[in-house]
C-alpha atoms as a PDB file:
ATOM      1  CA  UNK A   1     -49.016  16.038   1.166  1.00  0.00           C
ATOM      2  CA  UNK A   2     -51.404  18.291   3.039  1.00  0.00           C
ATOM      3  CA  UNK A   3     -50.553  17.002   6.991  1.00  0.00           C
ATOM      4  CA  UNK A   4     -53.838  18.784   8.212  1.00  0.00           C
ATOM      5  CA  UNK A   5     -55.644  16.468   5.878  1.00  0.00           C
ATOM      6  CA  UNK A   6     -53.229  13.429   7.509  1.00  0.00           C
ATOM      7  CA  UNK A   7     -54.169  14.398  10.944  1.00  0.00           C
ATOM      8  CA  UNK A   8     -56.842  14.562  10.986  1.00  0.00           C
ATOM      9  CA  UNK A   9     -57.615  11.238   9.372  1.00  0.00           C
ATOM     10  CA  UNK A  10     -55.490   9.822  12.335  1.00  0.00           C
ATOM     11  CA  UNK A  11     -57.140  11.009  14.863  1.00  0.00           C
ATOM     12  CA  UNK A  12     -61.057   9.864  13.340  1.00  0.00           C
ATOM     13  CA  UNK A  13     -59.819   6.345  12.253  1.00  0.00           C
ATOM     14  CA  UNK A  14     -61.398   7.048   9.653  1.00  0.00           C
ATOM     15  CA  UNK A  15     -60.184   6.757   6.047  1.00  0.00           C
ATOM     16  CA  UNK A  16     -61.793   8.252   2.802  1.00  0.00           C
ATOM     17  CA  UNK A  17     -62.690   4.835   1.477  1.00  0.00           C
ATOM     18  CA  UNK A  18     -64.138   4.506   4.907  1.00  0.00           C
ATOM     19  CA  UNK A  19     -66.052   6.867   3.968  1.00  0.00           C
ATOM     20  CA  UNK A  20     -67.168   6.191   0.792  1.00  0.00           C
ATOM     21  CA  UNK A  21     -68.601   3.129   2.032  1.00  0.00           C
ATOM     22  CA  UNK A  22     -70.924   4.175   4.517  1.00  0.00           C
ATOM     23  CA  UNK A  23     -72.180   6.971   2.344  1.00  0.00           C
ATOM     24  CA  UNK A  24     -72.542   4.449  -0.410  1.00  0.00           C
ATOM     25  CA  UNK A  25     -74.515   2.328   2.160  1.00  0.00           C
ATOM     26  CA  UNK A  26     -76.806   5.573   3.196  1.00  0.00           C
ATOM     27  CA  UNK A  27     -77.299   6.265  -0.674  1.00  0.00           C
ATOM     28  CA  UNK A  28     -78.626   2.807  -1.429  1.00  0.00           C
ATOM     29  CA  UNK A  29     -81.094   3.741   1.061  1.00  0.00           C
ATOM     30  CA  UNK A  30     -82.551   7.447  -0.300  1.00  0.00           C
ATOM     31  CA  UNK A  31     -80.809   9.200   2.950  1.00  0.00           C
ATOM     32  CA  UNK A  32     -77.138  10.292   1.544  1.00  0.00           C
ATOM     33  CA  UNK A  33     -75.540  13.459   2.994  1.00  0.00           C
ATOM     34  CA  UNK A  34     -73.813  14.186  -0.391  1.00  0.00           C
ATOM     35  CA  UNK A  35     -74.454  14.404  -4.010  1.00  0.00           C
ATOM     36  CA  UNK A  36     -73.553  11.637  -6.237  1.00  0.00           C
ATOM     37  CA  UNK A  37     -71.121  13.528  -9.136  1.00  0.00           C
ATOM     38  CA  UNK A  38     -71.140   9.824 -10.986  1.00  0.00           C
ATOM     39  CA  UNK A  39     -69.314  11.082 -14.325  1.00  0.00           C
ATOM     40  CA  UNK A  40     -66.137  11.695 -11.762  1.00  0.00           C
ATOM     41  CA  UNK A  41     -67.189   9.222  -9.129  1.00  0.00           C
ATOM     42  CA  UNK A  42     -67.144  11.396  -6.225  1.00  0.00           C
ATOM     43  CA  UNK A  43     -69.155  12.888  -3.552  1.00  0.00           C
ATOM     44  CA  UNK A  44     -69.723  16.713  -3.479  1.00  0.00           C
ATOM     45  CA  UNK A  45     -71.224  18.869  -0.836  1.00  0.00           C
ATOM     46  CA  UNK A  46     -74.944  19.520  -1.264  1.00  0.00           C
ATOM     47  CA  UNK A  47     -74.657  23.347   0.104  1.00  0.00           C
ATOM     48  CA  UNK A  48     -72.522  24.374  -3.146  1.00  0.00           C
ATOM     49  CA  UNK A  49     -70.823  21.528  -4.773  1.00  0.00           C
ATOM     50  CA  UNK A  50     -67.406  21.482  -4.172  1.00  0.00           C
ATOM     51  CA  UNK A  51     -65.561  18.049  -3.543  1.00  0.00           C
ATOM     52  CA  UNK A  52     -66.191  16.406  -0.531  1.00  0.00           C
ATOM     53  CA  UNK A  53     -64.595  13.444  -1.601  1.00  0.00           C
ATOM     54  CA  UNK A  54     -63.797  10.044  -3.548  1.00  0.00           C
ATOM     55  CA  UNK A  55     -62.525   6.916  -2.470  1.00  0.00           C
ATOM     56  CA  UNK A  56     -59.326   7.769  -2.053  1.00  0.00           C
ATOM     57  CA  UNK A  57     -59.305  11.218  -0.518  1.00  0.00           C
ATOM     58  CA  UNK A  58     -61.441  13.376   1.404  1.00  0.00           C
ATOM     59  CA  UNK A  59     -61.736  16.906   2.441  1.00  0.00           C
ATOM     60  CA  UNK A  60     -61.556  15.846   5.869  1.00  0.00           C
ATOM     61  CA  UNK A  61     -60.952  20.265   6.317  1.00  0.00           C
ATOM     62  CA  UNK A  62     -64.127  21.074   4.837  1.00  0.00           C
ATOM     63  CA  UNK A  63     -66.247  17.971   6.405  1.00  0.00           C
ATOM     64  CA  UNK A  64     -65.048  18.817   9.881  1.00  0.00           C
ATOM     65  CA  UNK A  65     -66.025  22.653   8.892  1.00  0.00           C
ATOM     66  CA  UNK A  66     -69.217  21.915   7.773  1.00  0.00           C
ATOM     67  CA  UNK A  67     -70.074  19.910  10.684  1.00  0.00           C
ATOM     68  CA  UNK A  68     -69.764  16.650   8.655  1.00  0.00           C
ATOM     69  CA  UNK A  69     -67.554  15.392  11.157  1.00  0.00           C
ATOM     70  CA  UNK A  70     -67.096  16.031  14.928  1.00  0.00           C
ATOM     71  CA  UNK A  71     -63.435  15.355  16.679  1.00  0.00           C
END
């Protein structure tokens, strides 16, 4: 279990699937932040295509770094 991760979730309200959803939403409409890996199902960043995350988890590390997300 990677607390950072946990905390951080916490403190957004946010959860991955959360997540997932709006971008889902956003990607429906030609505008999404990420890019659709649909053999794994997940999102990955656009800048070098790592993870950014999946239903279930997120890099909430990396999203926060890249200025995904502001706490």
């Amino acid at each position: 279990m990677n607390l950072g991760y946990d905390l951080c979730e916490v403190r957004s309200g946010l959860s991955a699937e959360d997540l997932w959803h709006v971008d889902k939403y956003f990607g429906e409409q030609g505008v999404s932040e990420f890019v659709s890996d649909e053999q794994l199902d997940v999102l990955r960043f656009p800048e070098d295509g790592r993870f950014a995350l999946c239903q279930e988890f997120a890099d909430w590390e990396r999203l926060q770094e890249l200025g995904y997300l502001h706490f």
